[in-house]
C-alpha atoms as a PDB file:
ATOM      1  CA  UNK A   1      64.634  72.854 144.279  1.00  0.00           C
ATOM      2  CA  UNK A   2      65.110  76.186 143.540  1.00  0.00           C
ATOM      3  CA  UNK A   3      63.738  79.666 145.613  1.00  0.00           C
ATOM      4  CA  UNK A   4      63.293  82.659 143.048  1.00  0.00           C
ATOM      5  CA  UNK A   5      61.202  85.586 143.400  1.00  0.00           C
ATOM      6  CA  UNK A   6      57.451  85.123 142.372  1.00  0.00           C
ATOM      7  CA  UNK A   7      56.747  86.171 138.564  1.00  0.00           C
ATOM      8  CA  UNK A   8      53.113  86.473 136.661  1.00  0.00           C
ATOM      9  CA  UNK A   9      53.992  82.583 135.083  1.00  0.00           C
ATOM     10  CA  UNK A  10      53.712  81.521 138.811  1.00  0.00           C
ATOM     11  CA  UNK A  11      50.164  82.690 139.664  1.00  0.00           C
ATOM     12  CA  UNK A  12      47.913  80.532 138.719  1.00  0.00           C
ATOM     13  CA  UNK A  13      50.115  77.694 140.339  1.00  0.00           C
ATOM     14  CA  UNK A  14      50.604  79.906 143.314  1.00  0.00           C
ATOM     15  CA  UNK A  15      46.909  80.582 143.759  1.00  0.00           C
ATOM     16  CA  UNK A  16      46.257  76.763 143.642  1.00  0.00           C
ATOM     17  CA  UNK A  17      47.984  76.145 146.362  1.00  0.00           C
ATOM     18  CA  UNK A  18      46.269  78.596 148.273  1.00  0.00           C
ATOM     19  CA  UNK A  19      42.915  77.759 147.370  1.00  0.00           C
ATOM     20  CA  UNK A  20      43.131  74.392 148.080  1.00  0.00           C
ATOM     21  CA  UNK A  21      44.016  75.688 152.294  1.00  0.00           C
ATOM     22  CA  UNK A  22      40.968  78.086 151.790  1.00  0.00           C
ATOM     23  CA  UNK A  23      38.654  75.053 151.139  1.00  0.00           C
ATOM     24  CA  UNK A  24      39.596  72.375 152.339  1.00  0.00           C
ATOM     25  CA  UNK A  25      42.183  73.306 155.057  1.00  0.00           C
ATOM     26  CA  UNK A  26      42.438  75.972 157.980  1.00  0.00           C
ATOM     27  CA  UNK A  27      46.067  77.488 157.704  1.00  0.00           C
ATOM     28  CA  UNK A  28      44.514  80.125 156.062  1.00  0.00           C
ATOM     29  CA  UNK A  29      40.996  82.027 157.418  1.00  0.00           C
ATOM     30  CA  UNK A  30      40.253  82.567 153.896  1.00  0.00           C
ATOM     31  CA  UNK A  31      36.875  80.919 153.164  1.00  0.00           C
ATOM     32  CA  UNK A  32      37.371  81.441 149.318  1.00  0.00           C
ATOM     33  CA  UNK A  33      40.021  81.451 146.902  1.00  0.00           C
ATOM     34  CA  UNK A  34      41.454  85.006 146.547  1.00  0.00           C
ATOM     35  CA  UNK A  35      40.645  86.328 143.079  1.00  0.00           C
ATOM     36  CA  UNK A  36      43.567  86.659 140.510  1.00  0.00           C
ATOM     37  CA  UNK A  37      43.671  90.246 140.677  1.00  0.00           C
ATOM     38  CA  UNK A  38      44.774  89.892 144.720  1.00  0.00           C
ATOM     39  CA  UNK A  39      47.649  87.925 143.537  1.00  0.00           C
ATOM     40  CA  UNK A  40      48.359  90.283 140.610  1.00  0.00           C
ATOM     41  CA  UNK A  41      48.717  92.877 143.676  1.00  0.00           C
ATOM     42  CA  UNK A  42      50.361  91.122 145.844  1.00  0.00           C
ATOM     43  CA  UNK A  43      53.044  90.023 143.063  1.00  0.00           C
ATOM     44  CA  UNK A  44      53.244  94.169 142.112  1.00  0.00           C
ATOM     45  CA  UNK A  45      54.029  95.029 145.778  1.00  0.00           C
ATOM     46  CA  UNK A  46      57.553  96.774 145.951  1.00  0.00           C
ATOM     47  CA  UNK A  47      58.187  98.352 149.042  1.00  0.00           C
ATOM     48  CA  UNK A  48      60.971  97.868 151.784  1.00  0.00           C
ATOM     49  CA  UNK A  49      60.324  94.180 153.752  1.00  0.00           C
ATOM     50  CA  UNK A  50      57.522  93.249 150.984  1.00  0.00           C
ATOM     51  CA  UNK A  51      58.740  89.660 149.303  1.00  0.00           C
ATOM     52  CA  UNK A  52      57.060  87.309 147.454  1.00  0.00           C
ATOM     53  CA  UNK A  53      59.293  84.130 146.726  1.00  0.00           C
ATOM     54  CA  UNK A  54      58.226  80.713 145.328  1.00  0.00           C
ATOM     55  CA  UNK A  55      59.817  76.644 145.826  1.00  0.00           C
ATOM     56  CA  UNK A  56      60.114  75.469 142.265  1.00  0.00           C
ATOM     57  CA  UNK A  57      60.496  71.639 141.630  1.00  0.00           C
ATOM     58  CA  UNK A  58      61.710  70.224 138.550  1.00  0.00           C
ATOM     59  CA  UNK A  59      59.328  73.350 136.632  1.00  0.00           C
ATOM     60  CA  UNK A  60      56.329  73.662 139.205  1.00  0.00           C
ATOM     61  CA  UNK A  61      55.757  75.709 141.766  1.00  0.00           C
ATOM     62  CA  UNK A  62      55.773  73.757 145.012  1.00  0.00           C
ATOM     63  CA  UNK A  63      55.393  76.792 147.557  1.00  0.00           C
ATOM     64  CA  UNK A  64      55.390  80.424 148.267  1.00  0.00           C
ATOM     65  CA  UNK A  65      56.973  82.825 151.112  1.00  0.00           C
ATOM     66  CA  UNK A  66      55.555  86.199 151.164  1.00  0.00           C
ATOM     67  CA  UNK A  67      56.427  89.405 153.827  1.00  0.00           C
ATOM     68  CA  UNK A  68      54.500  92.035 153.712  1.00  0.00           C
ATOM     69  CA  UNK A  69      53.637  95.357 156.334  1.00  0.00           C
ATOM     70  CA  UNK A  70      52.414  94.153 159.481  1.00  0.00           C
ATOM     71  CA  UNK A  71      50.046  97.313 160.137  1.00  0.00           C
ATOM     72  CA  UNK A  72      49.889 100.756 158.161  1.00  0.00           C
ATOM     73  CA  UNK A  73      50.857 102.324 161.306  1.00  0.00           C
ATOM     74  CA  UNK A  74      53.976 104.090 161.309  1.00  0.00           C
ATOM     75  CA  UNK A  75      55.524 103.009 164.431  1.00  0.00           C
ATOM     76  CA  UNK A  76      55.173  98.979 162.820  1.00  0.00           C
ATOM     77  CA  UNK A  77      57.404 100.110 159.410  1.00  0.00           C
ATOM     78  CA  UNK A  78      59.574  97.893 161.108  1.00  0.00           C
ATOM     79  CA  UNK A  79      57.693  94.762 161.491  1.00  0.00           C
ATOM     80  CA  UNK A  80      56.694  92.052 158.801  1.00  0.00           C
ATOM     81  CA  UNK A  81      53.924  89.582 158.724  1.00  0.00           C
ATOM     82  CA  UNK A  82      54.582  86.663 156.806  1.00  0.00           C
ATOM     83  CA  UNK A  83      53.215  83.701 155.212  1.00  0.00           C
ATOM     84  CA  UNK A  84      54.414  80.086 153.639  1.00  0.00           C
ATOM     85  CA  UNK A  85      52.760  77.702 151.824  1.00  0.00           C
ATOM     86  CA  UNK A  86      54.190  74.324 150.518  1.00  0.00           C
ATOM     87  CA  UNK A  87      51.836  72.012 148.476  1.00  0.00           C
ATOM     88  CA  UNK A  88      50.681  68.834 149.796  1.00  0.00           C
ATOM     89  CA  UNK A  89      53.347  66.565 148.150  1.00  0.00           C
ATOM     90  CA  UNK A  90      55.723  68.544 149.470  1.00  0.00           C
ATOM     91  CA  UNK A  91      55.563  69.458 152.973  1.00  0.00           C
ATOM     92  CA  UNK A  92      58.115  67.701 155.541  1.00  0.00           C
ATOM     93  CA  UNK A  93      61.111  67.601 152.506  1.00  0.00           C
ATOM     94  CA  UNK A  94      62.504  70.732 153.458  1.00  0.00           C
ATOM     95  CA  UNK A  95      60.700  73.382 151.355  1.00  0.00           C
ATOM     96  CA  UNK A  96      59.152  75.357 153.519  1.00  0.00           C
ATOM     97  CA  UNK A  97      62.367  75.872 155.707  1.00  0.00           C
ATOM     98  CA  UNK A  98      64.522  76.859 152.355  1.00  0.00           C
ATOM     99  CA  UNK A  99      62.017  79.661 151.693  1.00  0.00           C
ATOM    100  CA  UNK A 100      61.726  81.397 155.299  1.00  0.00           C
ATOM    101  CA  UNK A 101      66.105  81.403 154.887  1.00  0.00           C
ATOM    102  CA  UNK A 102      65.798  82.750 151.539  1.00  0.00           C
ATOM    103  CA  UNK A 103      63.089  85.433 152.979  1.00  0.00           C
ATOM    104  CA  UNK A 104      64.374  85.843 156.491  1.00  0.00           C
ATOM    105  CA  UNK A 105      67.553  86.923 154.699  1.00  0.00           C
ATOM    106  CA  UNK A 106      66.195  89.049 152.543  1.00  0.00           C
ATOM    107  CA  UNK A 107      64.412  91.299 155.386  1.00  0.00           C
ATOM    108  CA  UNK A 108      67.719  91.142 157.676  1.00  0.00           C
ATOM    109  CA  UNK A 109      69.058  93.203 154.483  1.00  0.00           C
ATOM    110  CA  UNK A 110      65.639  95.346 154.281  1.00  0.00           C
ATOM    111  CA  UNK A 111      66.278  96.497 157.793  1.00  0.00           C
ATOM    112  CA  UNK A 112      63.179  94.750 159.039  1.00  0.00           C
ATOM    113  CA  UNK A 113      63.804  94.157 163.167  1.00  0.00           C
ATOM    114  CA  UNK A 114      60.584  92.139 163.913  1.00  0.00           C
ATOM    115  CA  UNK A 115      58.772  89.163 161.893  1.00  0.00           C
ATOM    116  CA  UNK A 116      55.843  87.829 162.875  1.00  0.00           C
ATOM    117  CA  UNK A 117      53.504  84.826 161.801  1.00  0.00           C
ATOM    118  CA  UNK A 118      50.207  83.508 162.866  1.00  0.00           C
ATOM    119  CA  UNK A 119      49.808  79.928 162.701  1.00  0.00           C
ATOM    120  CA  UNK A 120      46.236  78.135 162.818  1.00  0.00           C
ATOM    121  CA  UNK A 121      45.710  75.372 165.351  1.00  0.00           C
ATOM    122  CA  UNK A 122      46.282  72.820 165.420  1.00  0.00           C
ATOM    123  CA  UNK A 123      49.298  72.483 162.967  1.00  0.00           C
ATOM    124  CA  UNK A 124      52.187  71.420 164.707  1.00  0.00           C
ATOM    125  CA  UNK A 125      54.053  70.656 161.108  1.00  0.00           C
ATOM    126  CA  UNK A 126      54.279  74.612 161.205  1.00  0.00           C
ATOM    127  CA  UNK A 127      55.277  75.165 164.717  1.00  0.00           C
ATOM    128  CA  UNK A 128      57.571  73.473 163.915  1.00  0.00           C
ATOM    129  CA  UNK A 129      58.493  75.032 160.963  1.00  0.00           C
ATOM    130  CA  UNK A 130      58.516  78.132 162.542  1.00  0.00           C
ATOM    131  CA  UNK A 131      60.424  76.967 165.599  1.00  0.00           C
ATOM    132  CA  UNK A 132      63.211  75.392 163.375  1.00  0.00           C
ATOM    133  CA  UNK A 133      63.651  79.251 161.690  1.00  0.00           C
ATOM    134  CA  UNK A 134      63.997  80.746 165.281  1.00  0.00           C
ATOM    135  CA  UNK A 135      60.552  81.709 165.901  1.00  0.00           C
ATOM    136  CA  UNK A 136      59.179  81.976 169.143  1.00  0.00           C
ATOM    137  CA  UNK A 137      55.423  81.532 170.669  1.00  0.00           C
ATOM    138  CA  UNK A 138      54.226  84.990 171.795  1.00  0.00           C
ATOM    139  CA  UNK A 139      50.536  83.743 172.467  1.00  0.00           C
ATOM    140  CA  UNK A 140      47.586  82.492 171.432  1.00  0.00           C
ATOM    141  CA  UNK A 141      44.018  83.755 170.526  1.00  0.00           C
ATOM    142  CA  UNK A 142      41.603  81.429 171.717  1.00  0.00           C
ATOM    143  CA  UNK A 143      38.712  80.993 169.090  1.00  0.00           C
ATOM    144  CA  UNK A 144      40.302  83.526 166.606  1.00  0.00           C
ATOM    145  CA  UNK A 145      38.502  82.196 163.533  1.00  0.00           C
ATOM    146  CA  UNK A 146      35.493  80.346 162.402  1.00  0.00           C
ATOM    147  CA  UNK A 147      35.588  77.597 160.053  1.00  0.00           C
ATOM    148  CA  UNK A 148      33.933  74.336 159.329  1.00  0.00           C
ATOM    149  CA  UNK A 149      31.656  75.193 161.642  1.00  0.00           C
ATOM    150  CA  UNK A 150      33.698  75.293 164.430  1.00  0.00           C
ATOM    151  CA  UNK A 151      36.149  77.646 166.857  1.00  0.00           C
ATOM    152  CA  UNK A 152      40.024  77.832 165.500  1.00  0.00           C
ATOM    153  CA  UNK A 153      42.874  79.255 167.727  1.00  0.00           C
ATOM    154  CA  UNK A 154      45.828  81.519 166.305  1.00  0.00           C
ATOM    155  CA  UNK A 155      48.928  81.237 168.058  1.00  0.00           C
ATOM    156  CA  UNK A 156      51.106  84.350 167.118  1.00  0.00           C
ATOM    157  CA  UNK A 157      55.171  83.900 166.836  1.00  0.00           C
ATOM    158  CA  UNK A 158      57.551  85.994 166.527  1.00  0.00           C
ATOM    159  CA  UNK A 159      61.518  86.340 165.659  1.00  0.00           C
ATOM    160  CA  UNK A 160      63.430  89.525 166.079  1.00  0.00           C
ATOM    161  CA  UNK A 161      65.781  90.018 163.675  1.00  0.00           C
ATOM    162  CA  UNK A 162      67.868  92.885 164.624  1.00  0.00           C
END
């Protein structure tokens, strides 16, 4: 498996992924697929702390890591909210762990002190996850989200990293 940084090829695979949690699953609050041109954006975003890596297996796209600003606020230019998302067939093999290193490493060089992630209950694959990268539980919002016609919690975590 190999962790690169995202290019246009990877989109469409990228967005698959995604779509499939907006539909079907709850790790995302997304109630729809996010239209190309998101992704387009999201792929064109440049600044300081703002990555967008993806898991390739044997030619596909298997997962995605992405950072971006946590708030516009200026006081936050130091924190990073982030995101991973590992395809069915793969989660539990390791992917997901091999592209929050490859990311986490990239914001220790960015300067980033603070990374933060929100993780939908229940999902204890990505606690986990999240504990196994040196994340810790901040707190949870009860009934953050609404989906499937019922209440979902967000626990928040975060990791200082310098």
């Amino acid at each position: 498996m190999d962790i690169r940084r995202a290019v246009p090829a990877d989109l469409l695979e990228l967005s698959q992924i995604y779509a499939r949690e907006a539909l079907e699953g709850h790790a995302t609050f997304d109630l729809e697929p996010r239209p190309m041109e998101l992704w387009r954006d999201k792929l064109a975003a440049d600044g300081p702390g703002e990555h967008f890596l993806v898991a390739e297996h044997r030619g596909t796209v298997v997962g995605y890591a992405s950072s971006a600003p946590y708030r516009p606020r200026p006081a936050y230019l130091h924190t990073r909210e982030t995101g991973v998302y590992v395809a069915p067939d793969h989660q539990g093999l390791g992917t997901g762990r091999a592209l929050y290193e490859t990311l986490l490493a990239l914001l220790v060089d960015d300067g980033v002190h603070l990374v933060v992630a929100g993780v939908a209950l229940p999902n204890d694959a990505s606690l986990a996850l999240h504990r196994a990268c040196g994340f810790e539980v901040v707190g949870t919002m009860r009934g953050a989200g609404r989906k499937f016609d019922r209440w979902i919690d967000l626990t928040w975590l975060q990791k200082v990293l310098g």
